[in-house]
PDB file of N, CA and C in Angstrom:
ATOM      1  N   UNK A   1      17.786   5.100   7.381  1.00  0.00           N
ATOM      2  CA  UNK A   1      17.637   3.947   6.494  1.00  0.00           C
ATOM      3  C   UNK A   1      16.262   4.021   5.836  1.00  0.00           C
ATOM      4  N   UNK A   2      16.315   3.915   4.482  1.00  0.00           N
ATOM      5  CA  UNK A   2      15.151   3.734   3.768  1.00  0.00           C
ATOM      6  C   UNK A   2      14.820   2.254   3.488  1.00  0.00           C
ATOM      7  N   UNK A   3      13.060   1.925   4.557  1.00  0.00           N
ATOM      8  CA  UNK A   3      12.499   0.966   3.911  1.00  0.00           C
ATOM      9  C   UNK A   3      11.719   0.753   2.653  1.00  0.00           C
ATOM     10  N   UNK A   4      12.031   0.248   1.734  1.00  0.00           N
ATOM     11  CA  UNK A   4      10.926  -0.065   0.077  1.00  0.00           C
ATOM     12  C   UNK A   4      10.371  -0.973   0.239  1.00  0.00           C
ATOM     13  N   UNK A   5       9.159  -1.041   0.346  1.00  0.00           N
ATOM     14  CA  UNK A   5       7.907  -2.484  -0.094  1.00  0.00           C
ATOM     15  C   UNK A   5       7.323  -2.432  -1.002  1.00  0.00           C
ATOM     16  N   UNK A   6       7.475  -2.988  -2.291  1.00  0.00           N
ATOM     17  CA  UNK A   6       6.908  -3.094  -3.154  1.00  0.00           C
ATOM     18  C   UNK A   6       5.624  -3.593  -3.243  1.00  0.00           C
ATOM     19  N   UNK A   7       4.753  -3.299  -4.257  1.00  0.00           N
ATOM     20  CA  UNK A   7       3.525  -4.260  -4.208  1.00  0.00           C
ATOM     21  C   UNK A   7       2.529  -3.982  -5.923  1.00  0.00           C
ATOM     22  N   UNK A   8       1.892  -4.484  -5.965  1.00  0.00           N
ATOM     23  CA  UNK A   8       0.913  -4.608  -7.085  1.00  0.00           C
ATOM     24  C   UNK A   8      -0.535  -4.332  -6.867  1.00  0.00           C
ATOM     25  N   UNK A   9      -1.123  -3.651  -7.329  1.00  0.00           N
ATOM     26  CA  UNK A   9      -2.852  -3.375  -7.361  1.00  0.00           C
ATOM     27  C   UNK A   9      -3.242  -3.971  -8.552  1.00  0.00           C
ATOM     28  N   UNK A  10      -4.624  -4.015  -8.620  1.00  0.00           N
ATOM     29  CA  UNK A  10      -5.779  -3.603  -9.717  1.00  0.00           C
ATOM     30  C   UNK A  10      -5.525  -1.931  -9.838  1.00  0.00           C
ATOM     31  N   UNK A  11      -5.428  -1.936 -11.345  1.00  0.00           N
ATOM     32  CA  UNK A  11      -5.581  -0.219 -11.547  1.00  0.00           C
ATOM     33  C   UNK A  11      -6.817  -0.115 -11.331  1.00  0.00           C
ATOM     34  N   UNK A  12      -7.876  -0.650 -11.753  1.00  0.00           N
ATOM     35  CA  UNK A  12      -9.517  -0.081 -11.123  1.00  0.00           C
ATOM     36  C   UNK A  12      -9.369   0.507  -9.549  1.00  0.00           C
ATOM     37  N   UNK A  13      -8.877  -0.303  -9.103  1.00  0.00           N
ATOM     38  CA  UNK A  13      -9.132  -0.492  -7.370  1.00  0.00           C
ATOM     39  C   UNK A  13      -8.274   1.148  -6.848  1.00  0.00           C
ATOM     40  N   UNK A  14      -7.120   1.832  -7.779  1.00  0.00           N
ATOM     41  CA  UNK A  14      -6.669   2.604  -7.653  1.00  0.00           C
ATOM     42  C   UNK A  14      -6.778   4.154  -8.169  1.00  0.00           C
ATOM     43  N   UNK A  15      -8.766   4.511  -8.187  1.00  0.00           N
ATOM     44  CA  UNK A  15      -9.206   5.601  -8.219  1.00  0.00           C
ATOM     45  C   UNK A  15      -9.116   6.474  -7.589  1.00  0.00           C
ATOM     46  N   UNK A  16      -8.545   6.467  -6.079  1.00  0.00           N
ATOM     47  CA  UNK A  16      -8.374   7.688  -5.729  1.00  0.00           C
ATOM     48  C   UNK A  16      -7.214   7.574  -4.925  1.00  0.00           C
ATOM     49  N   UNK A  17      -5.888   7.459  -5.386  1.00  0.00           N
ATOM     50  CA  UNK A  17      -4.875   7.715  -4.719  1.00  0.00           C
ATOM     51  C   UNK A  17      -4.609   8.212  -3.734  1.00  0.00           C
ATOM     52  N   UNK A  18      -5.420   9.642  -3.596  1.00  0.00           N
ATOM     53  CA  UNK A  18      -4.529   9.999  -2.262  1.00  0.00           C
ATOM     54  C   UNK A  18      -5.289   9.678  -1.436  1.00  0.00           C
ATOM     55  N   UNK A  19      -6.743   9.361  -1.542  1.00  0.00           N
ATOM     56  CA  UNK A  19      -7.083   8.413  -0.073  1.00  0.00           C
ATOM     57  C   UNK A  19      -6.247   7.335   0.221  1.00  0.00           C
ATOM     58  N   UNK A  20      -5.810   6.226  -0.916  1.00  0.00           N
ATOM     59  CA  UNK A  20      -5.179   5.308  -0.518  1.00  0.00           C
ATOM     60  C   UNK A  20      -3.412   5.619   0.128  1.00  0.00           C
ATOM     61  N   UNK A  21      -3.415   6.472  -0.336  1.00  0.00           N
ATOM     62  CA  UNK A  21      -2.094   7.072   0.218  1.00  0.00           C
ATOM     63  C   UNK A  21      -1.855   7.337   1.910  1.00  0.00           C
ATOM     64  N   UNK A  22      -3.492   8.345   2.191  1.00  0.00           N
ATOM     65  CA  UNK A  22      -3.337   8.869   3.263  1.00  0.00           C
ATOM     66  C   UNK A  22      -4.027   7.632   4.379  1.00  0.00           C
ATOM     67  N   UNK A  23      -4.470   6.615   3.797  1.00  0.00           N
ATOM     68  CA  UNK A  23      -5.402   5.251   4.869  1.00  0.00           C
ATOM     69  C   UNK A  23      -4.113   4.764   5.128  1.00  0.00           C
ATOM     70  N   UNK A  24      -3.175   4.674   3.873  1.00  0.00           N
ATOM     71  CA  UNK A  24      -1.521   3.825   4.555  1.00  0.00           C
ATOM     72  C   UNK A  24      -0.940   4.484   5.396  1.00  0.00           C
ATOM     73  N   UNK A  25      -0.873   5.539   5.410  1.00  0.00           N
ATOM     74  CA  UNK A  25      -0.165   6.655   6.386  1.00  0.00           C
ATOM     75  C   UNK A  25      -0.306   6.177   7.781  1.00  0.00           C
ATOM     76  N   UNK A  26      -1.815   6.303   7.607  1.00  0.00           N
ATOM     77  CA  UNK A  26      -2.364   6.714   8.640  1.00  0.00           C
ATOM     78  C   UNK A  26      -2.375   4.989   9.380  1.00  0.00           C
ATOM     79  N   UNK A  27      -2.286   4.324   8.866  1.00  0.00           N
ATOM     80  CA  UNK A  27      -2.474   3.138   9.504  1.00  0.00           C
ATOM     81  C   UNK A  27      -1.212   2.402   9.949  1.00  0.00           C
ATOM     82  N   UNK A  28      -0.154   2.774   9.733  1.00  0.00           N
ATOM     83  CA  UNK A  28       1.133   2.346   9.574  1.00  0.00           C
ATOM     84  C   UNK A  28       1.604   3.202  11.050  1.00  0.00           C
ATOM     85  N   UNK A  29       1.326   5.036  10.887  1.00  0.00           N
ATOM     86  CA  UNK A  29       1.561   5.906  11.700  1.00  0.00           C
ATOM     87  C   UNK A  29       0.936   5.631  13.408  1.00  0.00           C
ATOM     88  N   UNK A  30      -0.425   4.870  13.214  1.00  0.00           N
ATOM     89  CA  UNK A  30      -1.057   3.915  14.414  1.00  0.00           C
ATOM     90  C   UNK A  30      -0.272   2.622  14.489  1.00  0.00           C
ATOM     91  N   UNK A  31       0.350   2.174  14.131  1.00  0.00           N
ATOM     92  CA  UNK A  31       1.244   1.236  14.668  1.00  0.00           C
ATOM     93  C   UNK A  31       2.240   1.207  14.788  1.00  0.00           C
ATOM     94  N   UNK A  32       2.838   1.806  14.094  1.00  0.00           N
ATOM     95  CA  UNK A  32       4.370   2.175  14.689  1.00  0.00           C
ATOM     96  C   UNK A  32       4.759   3.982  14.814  1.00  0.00           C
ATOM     97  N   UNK A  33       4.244   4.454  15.858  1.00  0.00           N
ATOM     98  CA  UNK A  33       4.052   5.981  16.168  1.00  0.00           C
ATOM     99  C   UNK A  33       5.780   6.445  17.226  1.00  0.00           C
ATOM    100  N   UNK A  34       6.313   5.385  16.957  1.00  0.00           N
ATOM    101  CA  UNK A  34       7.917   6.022  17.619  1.00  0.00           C
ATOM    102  C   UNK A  34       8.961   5.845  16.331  1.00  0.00           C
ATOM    103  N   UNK A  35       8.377   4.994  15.573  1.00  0.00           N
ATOM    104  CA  UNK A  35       9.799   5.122  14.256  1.00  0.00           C
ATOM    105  C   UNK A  35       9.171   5.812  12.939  1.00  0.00           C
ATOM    106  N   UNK A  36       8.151   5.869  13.074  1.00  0.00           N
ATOM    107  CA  UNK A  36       7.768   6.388  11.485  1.00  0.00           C
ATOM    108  C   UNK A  36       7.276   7.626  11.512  1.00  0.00           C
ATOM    109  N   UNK A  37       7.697   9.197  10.672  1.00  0.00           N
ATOM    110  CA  UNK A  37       6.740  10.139  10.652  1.00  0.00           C
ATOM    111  C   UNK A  37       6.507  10.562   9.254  1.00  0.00           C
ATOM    112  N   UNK A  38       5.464  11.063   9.355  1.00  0.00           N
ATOM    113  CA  UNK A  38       4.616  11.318   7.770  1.00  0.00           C
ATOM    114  C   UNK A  38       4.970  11.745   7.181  1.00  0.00           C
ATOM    115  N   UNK A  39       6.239  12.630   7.459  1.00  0.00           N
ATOM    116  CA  UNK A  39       6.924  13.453   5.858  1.00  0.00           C
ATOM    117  C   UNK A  39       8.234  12.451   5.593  1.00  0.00           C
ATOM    118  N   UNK A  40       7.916  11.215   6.378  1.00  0.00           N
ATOM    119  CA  UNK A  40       9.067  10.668   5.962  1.00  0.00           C
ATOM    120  C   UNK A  40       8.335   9.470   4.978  1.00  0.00           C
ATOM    121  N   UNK A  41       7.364   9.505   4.665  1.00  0.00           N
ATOM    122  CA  UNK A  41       6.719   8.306   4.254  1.00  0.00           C
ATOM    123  C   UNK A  41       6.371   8.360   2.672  1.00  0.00           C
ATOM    124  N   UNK A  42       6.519   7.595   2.069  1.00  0.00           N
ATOM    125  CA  UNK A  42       5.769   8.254   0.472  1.00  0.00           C
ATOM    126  C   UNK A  42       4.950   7.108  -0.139  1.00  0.00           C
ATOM    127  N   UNK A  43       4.373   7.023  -0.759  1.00  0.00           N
ATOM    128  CA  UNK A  43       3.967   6.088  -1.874  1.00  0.00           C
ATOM    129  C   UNK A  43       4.052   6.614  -3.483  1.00  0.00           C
ATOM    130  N   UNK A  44       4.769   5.708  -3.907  1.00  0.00           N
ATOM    131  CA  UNK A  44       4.953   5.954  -5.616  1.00  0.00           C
ATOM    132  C   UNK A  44       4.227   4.921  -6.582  1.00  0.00           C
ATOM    133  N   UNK A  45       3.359   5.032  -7.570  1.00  0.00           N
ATOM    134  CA  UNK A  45       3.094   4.890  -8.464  1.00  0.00           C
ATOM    135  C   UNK A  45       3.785   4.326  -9.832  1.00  0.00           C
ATOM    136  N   UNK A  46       3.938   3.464 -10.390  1.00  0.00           N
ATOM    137  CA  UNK A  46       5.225   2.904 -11.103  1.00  0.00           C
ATOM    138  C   UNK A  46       4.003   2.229 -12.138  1.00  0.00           C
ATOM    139  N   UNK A  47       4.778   2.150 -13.412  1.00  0.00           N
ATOM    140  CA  UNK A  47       4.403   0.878 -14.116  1.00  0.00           C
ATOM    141  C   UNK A  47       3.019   1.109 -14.289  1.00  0.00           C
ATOM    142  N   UNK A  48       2.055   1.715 -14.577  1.00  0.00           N
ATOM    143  CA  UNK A  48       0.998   1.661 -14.500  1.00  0.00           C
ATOM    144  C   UNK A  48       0.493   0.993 -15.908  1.00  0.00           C
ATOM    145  N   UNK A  49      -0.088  -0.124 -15.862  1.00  0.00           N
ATOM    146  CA  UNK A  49      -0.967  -0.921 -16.901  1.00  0.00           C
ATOM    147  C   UNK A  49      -2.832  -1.020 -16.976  1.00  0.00           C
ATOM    148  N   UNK A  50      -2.571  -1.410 -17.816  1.00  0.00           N
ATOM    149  CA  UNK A  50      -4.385  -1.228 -18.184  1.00  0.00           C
ATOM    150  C   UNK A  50      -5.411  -1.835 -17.033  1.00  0.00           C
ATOM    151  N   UNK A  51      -4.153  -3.657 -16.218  1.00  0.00           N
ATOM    152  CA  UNK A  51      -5.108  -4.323 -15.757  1.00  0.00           C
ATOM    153  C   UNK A  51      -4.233  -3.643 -13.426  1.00  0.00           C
ATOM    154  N   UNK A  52      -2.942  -3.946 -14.138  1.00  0.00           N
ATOM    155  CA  UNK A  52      -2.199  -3.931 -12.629  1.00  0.00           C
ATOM    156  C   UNK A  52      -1.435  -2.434 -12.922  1.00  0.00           C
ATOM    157  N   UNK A  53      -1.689  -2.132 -11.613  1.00  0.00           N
ATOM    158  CA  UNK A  53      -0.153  -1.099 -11.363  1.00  0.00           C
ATOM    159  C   UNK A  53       0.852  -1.195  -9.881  1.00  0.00           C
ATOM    160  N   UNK A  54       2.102  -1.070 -10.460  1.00  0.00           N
ATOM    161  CA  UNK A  54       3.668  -1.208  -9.846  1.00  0.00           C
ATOM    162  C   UNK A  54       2.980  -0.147  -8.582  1.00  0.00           C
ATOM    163  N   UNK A  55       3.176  -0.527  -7.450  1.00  0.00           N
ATOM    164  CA  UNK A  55       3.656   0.326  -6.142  1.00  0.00           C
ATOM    165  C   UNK A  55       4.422   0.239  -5.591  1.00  0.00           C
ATOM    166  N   UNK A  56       5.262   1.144  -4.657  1.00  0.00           N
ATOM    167  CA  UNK A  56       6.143   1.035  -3.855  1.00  0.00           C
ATOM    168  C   UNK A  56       6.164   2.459  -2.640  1.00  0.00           C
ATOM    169  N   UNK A  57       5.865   1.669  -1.740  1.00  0.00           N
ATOM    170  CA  UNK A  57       5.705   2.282  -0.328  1.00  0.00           C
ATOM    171  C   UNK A  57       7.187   2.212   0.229  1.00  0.00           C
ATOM    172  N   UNK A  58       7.529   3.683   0.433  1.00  0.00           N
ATOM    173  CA  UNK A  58       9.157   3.894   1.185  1.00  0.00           C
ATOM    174  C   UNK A  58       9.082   4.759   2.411  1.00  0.00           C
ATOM    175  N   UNK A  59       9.834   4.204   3.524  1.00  0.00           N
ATOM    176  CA  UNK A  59       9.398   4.917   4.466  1.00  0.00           C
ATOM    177  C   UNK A  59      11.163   4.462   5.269  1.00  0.00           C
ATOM    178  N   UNK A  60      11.289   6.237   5.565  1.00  0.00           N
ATOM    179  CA  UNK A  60      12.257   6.706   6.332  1.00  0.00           C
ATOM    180  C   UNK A  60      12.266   6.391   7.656  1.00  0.00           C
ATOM    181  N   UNK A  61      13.588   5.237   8.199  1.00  0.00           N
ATOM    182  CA  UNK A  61      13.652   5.296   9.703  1.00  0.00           C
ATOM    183  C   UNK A  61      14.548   5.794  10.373  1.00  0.00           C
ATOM    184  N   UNK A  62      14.913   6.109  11.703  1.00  0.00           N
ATOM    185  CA  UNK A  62      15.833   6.415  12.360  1.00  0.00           C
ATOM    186  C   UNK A  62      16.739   5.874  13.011  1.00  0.00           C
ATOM    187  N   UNK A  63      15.972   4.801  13.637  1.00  0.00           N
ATOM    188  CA  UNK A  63      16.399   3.111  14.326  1.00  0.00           C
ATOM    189  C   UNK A  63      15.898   1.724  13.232  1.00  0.00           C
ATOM    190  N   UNK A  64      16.920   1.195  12.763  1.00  0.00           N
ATOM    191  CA  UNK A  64      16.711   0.111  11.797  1.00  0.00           C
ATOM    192  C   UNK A  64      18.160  -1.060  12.469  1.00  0.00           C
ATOM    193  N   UNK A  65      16.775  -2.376  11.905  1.00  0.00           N
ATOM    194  CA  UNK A  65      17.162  -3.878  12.275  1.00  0.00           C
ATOM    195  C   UNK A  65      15.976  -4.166  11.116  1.00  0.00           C
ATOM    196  N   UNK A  66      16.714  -5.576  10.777  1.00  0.00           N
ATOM    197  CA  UNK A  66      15.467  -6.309  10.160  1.00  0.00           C
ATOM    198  C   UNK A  66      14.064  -6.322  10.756  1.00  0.00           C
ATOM    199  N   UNK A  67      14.343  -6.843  12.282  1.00  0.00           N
ATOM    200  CA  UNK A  67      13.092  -7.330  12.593  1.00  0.00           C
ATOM    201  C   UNK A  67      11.925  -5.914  12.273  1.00  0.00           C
ATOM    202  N   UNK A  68      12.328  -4.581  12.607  1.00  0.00           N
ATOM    203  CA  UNK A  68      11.700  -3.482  12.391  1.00  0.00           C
ATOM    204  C   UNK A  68      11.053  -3.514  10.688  1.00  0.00           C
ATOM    205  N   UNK A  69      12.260  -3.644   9.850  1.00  0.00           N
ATOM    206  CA  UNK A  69      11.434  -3.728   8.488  1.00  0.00           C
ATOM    207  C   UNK A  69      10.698  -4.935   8.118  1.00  0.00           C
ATOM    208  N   UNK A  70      11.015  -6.058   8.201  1.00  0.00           N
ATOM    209  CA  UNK A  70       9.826  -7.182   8.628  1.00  0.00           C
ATOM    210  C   UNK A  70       8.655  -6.657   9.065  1.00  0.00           C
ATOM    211  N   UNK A  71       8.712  -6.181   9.950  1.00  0.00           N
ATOM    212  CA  UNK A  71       7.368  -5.380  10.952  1.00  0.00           C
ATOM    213  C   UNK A  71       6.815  -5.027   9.840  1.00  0.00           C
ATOM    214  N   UNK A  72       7.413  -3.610   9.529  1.00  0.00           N
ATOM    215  CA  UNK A  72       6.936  -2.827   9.089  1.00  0.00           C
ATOM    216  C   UNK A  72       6.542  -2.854   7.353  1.00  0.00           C
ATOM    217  N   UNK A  73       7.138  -4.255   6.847  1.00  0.00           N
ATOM    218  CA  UNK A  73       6.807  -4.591   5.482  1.00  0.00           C
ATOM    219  C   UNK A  73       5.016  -5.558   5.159  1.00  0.00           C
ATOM    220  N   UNK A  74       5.314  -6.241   6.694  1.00  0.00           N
ATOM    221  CA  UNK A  74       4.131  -6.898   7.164  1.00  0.00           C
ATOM    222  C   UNK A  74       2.914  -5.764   6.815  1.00  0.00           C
ATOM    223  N   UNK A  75       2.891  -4.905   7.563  1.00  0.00           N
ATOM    224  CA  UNK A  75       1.873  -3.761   7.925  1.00  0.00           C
ATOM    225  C   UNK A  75       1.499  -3.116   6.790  1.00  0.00           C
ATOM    226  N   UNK A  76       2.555  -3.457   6.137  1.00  0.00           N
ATOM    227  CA  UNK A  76       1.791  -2.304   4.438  1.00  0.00           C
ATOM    228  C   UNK A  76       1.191  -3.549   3.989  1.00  0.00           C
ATOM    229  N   UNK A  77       1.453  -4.589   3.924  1.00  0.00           N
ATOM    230  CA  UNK A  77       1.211  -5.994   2.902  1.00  0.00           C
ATOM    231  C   UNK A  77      -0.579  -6.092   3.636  1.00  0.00           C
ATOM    232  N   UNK A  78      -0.412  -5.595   4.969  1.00  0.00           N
ATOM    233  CA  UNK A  78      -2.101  -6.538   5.496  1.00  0.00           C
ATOM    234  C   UNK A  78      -2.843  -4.810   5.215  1.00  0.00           C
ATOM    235  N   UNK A  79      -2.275  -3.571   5.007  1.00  0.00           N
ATOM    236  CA  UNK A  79      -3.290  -2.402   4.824  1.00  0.00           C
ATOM    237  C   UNK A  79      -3.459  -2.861   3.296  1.00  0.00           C
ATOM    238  N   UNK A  80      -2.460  -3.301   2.532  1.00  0.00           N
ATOM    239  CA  UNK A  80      -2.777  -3.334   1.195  1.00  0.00           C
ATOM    240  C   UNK A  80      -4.308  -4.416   1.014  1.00  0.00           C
ATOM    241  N   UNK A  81      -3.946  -5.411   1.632  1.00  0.00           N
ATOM    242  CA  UNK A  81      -5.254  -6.723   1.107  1.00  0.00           C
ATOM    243  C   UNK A  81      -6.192  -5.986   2.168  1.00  0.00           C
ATOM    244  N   UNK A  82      -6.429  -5.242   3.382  1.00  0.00           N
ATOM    245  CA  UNK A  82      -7.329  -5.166   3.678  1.00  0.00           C
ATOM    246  C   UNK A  82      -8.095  -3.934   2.686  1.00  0.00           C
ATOM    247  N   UNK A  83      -7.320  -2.902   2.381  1.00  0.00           N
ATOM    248  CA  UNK A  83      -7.702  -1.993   1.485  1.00  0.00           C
ATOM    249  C   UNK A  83      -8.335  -2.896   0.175  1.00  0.00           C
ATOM    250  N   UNK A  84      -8.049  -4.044  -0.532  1.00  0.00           N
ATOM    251  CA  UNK A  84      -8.330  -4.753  -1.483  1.00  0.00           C
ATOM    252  C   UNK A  84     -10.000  -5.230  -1.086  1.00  0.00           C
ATOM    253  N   UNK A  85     -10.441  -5.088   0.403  1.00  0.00           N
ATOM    254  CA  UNK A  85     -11.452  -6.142   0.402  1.00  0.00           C
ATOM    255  C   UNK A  85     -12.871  -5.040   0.130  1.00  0.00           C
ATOM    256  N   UNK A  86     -12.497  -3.905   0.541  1.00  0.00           N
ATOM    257  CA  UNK A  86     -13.655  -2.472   0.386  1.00  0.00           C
ATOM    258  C   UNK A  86     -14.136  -2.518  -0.922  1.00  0.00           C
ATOM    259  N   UNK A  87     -12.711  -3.113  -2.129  1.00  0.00           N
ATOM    260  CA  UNK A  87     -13.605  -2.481  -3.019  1.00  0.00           C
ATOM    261  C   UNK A  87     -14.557  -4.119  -3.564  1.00  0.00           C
ATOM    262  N   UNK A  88     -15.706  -3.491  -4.362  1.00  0.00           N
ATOM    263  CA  UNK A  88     -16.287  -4.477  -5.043  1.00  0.00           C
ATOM    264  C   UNK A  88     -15.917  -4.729  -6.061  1.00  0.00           C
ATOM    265  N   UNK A  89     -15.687  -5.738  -6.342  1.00  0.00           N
ATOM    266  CA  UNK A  89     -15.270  -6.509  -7.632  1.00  0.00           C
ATOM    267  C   UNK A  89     -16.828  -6.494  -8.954  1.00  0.00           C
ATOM    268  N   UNK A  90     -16.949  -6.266  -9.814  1.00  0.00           N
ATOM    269  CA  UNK A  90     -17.830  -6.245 -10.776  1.00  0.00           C
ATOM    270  C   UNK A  90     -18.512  -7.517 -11.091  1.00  0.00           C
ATOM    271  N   UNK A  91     -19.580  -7.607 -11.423  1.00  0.00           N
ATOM    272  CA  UNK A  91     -19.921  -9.512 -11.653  1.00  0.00           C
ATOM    273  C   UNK A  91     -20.080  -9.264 -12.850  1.00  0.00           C
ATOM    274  N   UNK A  92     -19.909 -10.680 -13.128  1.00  0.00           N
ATOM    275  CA  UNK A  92     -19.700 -10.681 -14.899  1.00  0.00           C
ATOM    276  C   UNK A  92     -20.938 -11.717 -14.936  1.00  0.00           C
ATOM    277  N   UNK A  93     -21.280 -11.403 -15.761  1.00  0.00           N
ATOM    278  CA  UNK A  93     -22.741 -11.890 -16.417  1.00  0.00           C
ATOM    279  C   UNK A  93     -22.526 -12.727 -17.847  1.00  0.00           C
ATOM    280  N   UNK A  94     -22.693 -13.874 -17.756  1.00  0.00           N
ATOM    281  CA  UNK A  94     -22.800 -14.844 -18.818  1.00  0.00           C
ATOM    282  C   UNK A  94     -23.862 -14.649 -19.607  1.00  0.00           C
ATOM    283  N   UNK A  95     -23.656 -14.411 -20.772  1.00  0.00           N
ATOM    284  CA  UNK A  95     -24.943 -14.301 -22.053  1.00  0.00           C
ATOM    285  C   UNK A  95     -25.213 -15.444 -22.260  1.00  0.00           C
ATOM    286  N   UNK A  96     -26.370 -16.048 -22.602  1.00  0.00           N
ATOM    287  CA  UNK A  96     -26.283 -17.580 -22.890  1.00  0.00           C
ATOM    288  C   UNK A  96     -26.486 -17.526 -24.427  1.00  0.00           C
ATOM    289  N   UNK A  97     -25.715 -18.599 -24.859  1.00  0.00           N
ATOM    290  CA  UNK A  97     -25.890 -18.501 -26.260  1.00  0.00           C
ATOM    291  C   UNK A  97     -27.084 -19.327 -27.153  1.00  0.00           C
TER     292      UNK A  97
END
């Protein structure tokens, strides 16, 4: 059974893909290390816009129930915002007129 979790970035925030690729792997692969293996896992790239870009994290199981993809939809959703908090956001500077 193939799980899909979709999700949305900042394209800024998405300079180097395959780190962010391989931190999901790898963080997903530490928590669930009996149903998930790495060539079964992918992340795709979709939709890419100036401000957001389309993701979708799919990952191959062997044993599937909801509660497992629940789990395991959870786990990409909290690597995604924790991955969101590393980067710095830019400050914007008011000119005064």
């Amino acid at each position: 059974k193939r799980i899909i979790v979709p999700f949305s970035l900042p394209t800024t925030s998405l300079l180097e893909p395959a780190a962010f690729e391989a931190n999901l792997k790898k963080a997903l692969l530490e928590q669930f290390p009996d149903l998930l293996v790495e060539d079964k896992m992918l992340l795709r790239f979709e939709n890419m816009k100036q401000w957001q870009t389309e993701c979708r994290f799919e990952a191959s199981v062997d044993q599937y129930n909801f509660t497992i993809e629940d789990e395991i939809t959870k786990a990409v959703y909290l690597c995604v915002i924790q991955s969101q908090r590393k980067i710095k956001t830019p400050k914007v500077v008011l000119i005064p007129e």
